[in-house]
PDB file of N, CA and C in Angstrom:
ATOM      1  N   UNK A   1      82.043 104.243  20.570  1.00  0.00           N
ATOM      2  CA  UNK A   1      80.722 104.588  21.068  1.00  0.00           C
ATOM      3  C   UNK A   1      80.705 104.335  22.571  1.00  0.00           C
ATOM      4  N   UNK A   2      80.386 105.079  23.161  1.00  0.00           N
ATOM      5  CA  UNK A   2      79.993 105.190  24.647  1.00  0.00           C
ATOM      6  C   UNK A   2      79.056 104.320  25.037  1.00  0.00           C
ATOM      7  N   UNK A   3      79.347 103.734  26.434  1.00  0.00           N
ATOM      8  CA  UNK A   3      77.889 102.618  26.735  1.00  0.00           C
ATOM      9  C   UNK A   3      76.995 103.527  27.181  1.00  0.00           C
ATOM     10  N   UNK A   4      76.493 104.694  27.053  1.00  0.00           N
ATOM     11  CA  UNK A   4      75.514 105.235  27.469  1.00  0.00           C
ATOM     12  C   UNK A   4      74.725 105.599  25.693  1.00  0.00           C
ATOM     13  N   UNK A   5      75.744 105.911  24.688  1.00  0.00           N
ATOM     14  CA  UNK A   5      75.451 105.948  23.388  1.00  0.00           C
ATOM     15  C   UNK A   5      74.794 104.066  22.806  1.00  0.00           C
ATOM     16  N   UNK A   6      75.823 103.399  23.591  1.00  0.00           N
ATOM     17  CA  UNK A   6      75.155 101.624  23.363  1.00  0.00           C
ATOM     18  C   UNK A   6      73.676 101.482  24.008  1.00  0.00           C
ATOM     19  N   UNK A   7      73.441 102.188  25.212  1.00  0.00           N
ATOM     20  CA  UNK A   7      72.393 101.727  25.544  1.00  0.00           C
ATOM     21  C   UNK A   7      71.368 102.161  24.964  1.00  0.00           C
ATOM     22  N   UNK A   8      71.270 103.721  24.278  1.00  0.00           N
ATOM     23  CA  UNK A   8      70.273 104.265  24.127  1.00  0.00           C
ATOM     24  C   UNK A   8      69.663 103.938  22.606  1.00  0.00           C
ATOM     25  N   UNK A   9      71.136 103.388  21.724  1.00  0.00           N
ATOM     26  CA  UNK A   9      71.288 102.894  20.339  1.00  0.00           C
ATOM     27  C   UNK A   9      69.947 101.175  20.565  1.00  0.00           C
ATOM     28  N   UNK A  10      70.413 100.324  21.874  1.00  0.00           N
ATOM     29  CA  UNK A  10      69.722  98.878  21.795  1.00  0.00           C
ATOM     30  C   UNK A  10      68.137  99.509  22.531  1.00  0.00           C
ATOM     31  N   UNK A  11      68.041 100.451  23.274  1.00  0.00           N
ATOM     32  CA  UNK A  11      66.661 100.851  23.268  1.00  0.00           C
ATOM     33  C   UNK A  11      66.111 101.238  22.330  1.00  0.00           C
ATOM     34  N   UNK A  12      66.124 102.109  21.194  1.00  0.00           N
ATOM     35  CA  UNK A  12      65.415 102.724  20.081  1.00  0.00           C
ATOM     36  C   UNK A  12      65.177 101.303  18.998  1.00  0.00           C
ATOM     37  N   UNK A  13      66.481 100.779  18.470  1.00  0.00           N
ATOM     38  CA  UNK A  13      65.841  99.832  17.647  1.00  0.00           C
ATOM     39  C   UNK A  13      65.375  98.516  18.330  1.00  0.00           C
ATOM     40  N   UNK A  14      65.166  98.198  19.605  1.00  0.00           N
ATOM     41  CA  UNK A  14      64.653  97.055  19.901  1.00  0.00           C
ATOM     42  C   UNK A  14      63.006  97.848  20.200  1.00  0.00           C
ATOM     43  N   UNK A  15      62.872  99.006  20.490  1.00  0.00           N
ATOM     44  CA  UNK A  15      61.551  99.165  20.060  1.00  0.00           C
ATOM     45  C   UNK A  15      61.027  99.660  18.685  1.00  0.00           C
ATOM     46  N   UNK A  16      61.913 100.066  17.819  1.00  0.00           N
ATOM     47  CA  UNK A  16      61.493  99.659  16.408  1.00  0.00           C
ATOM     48  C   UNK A  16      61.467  98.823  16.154  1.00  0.00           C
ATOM     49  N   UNK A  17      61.830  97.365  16.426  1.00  0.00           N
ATOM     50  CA  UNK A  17      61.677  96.153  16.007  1.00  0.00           C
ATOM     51  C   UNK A  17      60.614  95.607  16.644  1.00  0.00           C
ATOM     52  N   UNK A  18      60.392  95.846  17.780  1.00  0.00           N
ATOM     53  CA  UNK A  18      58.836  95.804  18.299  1.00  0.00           C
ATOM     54  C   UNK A  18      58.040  96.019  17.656  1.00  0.00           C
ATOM     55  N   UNK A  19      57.468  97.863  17.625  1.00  0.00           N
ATOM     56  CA  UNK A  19      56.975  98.250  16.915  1.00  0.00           C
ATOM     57  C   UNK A  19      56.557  97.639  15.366  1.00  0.00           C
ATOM     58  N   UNK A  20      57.627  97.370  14.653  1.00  0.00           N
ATOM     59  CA  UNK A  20      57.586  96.640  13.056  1.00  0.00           C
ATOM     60  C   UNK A  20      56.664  95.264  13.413  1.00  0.00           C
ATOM     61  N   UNK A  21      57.294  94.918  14.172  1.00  0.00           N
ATOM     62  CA  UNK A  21      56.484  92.792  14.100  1.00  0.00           C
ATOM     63  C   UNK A  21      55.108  93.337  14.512  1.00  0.00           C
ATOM     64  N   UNK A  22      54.549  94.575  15.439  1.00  0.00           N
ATOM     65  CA  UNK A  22      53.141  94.648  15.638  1.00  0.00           C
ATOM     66  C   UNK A  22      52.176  94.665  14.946  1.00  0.00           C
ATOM     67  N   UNK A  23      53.425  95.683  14.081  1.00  0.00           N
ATOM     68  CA  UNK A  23      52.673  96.666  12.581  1.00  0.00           C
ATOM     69  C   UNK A  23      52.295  95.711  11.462  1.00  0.00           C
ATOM     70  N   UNK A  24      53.657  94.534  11.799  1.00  0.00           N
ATOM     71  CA  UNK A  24      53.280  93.643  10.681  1.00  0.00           C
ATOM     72  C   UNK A  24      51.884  92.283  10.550  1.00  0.00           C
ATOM     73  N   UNK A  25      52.353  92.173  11.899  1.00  0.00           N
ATOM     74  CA  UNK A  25      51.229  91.155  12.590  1.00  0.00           C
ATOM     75  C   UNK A  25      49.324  91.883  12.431  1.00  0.00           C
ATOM     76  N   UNK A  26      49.171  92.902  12.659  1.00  0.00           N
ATOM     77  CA  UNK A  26      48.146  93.367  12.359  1.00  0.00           C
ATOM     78  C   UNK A  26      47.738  94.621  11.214  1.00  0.00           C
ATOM     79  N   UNK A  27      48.134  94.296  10.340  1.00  0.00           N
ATOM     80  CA  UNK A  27      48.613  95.450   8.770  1.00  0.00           C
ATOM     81  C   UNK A  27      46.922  95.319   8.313  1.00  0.00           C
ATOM     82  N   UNK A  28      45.927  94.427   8.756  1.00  0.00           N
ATOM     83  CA  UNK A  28      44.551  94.400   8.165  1.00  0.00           C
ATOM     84  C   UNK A  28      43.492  94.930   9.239  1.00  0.00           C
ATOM     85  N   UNK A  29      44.450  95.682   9.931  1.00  0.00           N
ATOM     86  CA  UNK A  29      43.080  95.723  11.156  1.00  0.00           C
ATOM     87  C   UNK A  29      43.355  97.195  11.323  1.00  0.00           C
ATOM     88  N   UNK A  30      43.560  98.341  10.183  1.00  0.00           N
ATOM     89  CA  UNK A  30      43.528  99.643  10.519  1.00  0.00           C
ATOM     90  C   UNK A  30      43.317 100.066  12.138  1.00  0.00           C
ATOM     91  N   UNK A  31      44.653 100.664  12.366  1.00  0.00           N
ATOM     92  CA  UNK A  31      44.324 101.582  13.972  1.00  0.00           C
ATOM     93  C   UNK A  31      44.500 100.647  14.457  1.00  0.00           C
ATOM     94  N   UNK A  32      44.319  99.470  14.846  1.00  0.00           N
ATOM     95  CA  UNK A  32      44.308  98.255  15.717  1.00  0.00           C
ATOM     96  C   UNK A  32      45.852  98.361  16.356  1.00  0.00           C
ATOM     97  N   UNK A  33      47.366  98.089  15.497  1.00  0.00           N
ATOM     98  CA  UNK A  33      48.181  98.306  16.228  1.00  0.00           C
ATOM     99  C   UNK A  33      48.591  99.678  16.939  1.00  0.00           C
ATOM    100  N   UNK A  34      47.850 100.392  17.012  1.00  0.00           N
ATOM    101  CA  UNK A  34      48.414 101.818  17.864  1.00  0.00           C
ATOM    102  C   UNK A  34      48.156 101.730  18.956  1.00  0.00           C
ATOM    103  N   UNK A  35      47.020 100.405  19.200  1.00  0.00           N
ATOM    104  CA  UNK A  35      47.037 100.114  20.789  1.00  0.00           C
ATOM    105  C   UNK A  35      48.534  99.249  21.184  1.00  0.00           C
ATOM    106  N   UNK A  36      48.702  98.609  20.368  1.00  0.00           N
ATOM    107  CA  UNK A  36      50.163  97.995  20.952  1.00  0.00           C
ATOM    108  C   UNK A  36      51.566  98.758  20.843  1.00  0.00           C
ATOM    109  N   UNK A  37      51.986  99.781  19.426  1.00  0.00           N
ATOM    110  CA  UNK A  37      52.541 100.183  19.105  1.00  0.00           C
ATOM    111  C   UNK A  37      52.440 101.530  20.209  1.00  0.00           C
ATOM    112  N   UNK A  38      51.865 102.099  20.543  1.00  0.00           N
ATOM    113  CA  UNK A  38      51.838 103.527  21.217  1.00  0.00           C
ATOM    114  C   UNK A  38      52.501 103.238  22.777  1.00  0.00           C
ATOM    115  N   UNK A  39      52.345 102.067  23.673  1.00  0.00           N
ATOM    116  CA  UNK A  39      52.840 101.358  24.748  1.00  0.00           C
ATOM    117  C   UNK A  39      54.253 101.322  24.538  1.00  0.00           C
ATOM    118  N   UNK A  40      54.807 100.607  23.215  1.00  0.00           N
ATOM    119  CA  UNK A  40      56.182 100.718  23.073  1.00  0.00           C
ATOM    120  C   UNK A  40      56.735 102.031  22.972  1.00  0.00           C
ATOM    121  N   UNK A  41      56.262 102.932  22.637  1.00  0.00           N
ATOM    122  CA  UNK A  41      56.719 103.839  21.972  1.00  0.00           C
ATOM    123  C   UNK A  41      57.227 104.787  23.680  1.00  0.00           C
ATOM    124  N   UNK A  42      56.102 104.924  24.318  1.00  0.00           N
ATOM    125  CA  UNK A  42      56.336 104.931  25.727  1.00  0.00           C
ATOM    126  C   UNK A  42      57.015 104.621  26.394  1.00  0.00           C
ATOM    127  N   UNK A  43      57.188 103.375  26.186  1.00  0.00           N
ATOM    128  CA  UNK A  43      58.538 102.738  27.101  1.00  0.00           C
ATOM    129  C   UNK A  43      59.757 103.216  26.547  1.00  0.00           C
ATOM    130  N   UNK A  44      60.049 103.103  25.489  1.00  0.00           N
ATOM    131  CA  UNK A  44      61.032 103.471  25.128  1.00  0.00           C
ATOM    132  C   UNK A  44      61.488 105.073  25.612  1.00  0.00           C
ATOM    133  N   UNK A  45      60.735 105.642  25.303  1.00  0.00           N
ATOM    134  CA  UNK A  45      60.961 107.097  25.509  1.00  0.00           C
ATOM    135  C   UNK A  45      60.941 107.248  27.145  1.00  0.00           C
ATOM    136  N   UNK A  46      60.622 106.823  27.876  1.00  0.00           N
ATOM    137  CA  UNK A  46      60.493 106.491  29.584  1.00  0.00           C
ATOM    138  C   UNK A  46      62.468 106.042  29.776  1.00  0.00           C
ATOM    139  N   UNK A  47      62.738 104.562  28.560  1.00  0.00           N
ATOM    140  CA  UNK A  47      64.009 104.317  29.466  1.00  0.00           C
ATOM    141  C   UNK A  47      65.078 105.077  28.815  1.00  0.00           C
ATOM    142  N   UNK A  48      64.877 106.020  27.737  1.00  0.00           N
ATOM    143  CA  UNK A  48      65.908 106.714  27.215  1.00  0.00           C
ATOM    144  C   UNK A  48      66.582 107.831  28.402  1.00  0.00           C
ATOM    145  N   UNK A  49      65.044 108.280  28.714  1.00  0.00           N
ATOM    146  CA  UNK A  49      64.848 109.194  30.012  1.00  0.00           C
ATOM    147  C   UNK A  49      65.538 108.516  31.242  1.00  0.00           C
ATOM    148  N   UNK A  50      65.689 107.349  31.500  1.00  0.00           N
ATOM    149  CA  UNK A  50      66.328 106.788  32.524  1.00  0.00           C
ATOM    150  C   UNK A  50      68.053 106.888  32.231  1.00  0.00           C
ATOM    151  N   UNK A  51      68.183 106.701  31.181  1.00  0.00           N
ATOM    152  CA  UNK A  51      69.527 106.304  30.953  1.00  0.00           C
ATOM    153  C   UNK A  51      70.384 107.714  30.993  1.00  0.00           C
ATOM    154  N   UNK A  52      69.488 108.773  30.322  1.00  0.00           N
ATOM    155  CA  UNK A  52      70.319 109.973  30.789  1.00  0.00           C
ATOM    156  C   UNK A  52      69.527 110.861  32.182  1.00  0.00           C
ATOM    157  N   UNK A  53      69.594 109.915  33.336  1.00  0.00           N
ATOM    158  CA  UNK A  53      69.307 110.241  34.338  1.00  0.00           C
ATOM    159  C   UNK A  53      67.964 110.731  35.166  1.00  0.00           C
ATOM    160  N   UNK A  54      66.647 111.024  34.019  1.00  0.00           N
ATOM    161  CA  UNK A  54      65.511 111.640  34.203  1.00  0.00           C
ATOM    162  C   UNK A  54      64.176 110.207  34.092  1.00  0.00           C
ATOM    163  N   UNK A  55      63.409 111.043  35.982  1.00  0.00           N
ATOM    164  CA  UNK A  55      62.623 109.904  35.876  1.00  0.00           C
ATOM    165  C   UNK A  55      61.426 110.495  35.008  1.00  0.00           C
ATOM    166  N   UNK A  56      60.695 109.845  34.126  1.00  0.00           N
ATOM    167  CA  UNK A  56      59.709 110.442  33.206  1.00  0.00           C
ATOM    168  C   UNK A  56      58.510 109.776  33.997  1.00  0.00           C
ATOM    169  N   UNK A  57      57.266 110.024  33.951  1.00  0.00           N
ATOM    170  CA  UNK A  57      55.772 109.861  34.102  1.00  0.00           C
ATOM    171  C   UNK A  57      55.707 109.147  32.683  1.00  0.00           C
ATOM    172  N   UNK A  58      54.936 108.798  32.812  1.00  0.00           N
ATOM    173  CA  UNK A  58      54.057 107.801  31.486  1.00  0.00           C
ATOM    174  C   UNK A  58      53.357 109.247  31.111  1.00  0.00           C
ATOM    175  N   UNK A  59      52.771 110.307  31.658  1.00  0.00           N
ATOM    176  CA  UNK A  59      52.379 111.120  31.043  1.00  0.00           C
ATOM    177  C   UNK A  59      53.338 112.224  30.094  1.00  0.00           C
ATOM    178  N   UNK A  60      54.406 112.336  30.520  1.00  0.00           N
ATOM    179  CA  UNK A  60      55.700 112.926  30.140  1.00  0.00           C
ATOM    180  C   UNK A  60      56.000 112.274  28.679  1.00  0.00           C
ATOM    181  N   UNK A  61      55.846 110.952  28.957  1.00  0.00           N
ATOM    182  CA  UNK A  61      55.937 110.306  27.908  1.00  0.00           C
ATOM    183  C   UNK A  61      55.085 110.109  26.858  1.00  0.00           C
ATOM    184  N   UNK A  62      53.983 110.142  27.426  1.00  0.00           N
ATOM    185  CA  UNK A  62      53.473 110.268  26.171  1.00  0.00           C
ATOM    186  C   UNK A  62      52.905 112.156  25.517  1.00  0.00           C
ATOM    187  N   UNK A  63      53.678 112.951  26.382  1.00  0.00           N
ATOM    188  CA  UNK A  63      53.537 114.078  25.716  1.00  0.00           C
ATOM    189  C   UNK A  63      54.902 114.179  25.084  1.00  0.00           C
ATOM    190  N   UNK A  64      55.358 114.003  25.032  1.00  0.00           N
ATOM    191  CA  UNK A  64      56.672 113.485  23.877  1.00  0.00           C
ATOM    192  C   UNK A  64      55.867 112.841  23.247  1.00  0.00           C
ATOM    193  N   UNK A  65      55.607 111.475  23.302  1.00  0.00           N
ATOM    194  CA  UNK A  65      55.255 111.030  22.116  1.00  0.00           C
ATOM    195  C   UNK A  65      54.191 111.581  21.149  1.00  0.00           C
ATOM    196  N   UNK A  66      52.933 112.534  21.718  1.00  0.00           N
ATOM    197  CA  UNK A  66      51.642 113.235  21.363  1.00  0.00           C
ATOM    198  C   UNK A  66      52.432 114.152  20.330  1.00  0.00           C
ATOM    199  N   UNK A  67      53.629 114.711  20.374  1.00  0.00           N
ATOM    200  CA  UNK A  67      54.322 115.621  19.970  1.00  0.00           C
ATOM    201  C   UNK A  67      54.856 115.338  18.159  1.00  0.00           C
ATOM    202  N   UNK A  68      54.659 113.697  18.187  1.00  0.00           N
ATOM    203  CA  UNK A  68      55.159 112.873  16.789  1.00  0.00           C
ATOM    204  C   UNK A  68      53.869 112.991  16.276  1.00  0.00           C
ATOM    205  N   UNK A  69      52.661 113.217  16.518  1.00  0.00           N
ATOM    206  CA  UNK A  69      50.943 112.738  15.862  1.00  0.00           C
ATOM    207  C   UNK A  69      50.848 112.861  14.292  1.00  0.00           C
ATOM    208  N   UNK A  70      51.849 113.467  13.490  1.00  0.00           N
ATOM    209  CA  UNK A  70      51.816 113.803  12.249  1.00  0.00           C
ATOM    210  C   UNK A  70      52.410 112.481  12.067  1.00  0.00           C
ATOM    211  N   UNK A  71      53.407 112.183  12.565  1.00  0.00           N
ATOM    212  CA  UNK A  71      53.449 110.846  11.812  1.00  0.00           C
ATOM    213  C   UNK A  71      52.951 109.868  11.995  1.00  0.00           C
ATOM    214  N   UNK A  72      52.372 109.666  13.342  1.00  0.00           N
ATOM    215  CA  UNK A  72      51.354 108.700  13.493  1.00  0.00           C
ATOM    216  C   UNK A  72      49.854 108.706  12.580  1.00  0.00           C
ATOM    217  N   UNK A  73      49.743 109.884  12.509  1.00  0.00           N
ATOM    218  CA  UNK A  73      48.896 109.675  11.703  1.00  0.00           C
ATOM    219  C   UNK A  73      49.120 109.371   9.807  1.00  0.00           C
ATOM    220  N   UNK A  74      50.020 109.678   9.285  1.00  0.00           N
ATOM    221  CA  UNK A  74      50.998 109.696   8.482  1.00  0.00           C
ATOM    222  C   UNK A  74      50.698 107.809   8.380  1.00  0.00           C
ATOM    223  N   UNK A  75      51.294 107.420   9.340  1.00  0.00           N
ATOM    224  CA  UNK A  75      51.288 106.021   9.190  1.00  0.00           C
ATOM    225  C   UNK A  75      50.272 104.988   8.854  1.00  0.00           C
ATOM    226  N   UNK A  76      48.576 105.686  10.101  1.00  0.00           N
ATOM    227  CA  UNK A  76      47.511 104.987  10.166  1.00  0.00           C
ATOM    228  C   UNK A  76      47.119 105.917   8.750  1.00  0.00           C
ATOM    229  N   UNK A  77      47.430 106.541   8.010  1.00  0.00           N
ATOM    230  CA  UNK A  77      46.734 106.994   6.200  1.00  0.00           C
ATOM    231  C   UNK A  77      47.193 106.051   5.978  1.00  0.00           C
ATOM    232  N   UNK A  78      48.881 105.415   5.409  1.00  0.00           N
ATOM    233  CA  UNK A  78      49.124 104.319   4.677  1.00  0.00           C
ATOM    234  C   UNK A  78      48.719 102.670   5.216  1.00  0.00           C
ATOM    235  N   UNK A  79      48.278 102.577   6.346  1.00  0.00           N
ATOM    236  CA  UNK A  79      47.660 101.618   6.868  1.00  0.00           C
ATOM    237  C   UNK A  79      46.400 101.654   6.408  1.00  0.00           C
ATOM    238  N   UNK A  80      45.743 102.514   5.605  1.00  0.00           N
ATOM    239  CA  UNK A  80      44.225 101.976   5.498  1.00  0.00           C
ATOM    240  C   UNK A  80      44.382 102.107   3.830  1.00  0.00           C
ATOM    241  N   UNK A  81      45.300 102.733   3.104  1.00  0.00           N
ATOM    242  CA  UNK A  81      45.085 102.536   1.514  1.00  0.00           C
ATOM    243  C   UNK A  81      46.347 101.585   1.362  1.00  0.00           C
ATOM    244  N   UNK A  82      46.845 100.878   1.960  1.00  0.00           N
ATOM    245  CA  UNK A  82      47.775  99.716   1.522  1.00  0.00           C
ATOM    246  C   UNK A  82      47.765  98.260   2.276  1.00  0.00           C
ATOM    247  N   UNK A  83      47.449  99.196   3.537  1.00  0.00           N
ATOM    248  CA  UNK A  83      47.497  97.740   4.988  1.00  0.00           C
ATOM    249  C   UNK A  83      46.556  96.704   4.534  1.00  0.00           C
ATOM    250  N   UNK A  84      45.492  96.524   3.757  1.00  0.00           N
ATOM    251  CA  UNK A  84      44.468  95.946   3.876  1.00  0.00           C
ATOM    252  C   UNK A  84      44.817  94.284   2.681  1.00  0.00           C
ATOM    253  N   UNK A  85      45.972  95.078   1.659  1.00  0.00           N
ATOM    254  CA  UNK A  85      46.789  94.306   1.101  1.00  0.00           C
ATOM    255  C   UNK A  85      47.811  92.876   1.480  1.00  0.00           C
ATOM    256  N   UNK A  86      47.380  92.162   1.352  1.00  0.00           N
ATOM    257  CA  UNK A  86      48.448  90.677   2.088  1.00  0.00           C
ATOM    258  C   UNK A  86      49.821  90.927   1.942  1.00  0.00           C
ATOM    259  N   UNK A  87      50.677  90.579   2.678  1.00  0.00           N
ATOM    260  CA  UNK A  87      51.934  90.819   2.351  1.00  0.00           C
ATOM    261  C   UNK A  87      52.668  92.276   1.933  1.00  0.00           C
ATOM    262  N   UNK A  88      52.594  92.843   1.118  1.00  0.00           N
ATOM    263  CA  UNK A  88      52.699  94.046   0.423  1.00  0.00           C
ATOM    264  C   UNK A  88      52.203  95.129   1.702  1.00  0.00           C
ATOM    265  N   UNK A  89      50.944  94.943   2.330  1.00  0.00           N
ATOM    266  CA  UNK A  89      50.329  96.206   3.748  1.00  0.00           C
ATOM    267  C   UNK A  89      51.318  95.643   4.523  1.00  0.00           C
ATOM    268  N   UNK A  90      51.374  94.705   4.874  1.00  0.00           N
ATOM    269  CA  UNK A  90      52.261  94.078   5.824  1.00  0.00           C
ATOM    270  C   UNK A  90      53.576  94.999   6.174  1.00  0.00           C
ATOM    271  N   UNK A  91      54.198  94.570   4.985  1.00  0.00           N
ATOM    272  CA  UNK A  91      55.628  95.366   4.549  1.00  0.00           C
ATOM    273  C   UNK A  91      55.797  96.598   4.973  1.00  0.00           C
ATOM    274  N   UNK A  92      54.548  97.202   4.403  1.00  0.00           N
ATOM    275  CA  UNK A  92      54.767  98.771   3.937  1.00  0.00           C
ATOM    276  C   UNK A  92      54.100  99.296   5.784  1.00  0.00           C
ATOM    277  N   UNK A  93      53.523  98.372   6.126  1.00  0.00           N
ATOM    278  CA  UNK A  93      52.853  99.043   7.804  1.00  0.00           C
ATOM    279  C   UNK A  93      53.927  98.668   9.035  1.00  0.00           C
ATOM    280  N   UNK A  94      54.687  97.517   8.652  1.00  0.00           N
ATOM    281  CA  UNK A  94      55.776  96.948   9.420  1.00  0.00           C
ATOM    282  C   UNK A  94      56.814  98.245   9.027  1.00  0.00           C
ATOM    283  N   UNK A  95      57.240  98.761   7.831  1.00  0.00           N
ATOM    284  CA  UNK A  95      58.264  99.829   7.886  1.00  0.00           C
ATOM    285  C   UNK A  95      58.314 101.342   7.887  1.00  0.00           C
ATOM    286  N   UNK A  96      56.800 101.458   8.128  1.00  0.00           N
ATOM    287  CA  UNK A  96      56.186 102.596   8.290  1.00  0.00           C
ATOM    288  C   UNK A  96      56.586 103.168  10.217  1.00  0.00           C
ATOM    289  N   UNK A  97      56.146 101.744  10.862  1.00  0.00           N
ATOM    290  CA  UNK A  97      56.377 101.515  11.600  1.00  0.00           C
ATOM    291  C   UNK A  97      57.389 101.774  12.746  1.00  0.00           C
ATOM    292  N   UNK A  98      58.587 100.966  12.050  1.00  0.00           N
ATOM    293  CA  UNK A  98      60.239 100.962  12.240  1.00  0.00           C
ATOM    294  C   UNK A  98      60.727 102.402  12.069  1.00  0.00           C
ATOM    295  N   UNK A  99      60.461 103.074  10.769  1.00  0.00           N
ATOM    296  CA  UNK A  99      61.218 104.127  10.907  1.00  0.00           C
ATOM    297  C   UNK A  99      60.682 105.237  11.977  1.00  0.00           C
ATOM    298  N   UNK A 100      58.898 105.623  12.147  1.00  0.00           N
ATOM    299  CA  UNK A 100      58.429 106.368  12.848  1.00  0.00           C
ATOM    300  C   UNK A 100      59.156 106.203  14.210  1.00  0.00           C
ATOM    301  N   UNK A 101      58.765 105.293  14.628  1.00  0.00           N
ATOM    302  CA  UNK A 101      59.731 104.771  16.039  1.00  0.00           C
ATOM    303  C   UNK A 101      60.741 104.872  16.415  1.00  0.00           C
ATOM    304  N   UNK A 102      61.477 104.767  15.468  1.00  0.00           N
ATOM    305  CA  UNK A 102      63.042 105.457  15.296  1.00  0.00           C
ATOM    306  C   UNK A 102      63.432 106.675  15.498  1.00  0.00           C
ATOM    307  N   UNK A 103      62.312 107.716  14.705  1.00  0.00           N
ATOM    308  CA  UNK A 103      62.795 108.908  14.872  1.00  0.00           C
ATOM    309  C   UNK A 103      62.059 109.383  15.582  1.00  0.00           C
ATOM    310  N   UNK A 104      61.087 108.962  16.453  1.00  0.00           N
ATOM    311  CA  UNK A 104      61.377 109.394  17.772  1.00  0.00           C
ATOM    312  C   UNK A 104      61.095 109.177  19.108  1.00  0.00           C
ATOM    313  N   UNK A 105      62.071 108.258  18.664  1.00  0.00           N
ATOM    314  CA  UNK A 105      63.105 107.363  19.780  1.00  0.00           C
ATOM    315  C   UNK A 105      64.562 108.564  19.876  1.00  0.00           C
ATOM    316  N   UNK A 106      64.750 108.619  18.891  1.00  0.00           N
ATOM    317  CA  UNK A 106      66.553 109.851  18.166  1.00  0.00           C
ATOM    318  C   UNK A 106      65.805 110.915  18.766  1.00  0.00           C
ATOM    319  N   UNK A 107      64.530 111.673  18.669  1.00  0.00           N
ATOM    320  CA  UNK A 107      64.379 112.723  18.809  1.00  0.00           C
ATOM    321  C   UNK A 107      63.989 112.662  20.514  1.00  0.00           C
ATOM    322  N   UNK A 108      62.960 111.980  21.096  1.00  0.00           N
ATOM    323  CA  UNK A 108      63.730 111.906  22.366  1.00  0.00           C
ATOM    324  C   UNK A 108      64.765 112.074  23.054  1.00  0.00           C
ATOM    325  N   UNK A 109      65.834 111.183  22.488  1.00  0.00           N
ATOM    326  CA  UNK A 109      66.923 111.167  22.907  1.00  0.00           C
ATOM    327  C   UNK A 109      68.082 112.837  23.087  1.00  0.00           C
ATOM    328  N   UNK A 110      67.746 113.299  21.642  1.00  0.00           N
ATOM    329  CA  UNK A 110      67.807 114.828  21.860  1.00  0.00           C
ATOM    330  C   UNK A 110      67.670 115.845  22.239  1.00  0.00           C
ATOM    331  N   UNK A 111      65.970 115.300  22.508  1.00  0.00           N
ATOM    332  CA  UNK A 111      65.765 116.812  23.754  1.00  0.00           C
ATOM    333  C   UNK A 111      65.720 116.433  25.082  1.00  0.00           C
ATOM    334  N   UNK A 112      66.657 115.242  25.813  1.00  0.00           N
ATOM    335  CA  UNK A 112      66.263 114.757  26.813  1.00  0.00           C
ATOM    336  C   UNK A 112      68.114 114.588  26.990  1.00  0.00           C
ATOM    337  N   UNK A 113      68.301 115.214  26.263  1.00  0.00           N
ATOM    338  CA  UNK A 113      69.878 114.796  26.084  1.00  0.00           C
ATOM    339  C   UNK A 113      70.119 116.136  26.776  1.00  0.00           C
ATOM    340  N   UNK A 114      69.454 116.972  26.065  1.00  0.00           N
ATOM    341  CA  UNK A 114      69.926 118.631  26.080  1.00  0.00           C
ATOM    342  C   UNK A 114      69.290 119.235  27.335  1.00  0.00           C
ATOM    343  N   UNK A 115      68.404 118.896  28.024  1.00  0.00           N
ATOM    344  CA  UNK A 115      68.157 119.414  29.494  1.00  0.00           C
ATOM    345  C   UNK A 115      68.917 119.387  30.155  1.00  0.00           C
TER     346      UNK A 115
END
């Protein structure tokens, strides 16, 4: 693996792992983490953009990210018929979380690869 493939691999899941502890930390407060979770999601997609050479706007970024809204919203549905659950919302909003972030964090990385 390439250190440009290393870097972009420890950016995506260190903001899915972000993302997850937010999701998990507030799994009872519907919508509440998308104020914290949507910031990461930004950054991330900002330093992917750095790493293959492109300076992004925070607005850039988050029109990439505006571009995922199905699953964000996808996520805040199972955040309000499970999140409200101890432990169990937790889980299921913490990995709802992780994977959304993930893919696209990957899908960033793809069309930012290919310019």
């Amino acid at each position: 693996m390439s250190n440009k493939n290393t870097k972009i691999h420890t950016i995506i899941h260190g903001a899915a792992t972000a993302a997850a502890a937010a999701a998990s930390g507030m799994a009872q407060l519907p919508g509440a983490d998308n104020l914290v979770i949507s910031p990461i999601q930004i950054a991330m997609i900002m330093a992917i953009g750095q790493v293959h050479g492109r300076q992004l706007s925070k607005a850039a970024a988050l029109s990439t990210l505006a571009g995922a809204s199905a699953g964000i919203t996808g996520r805040t549905l199972s955040q309000i018929l499970v999140g409200w659950i101890p432990l169990y919302g937790n889980i299921i909003n913490a990995s709802t979380a992780f994977a959304i972030t993930e893919a696209i964090g990957w899908g960033a990385d793809t069309i930012l690869e290919e310019e």
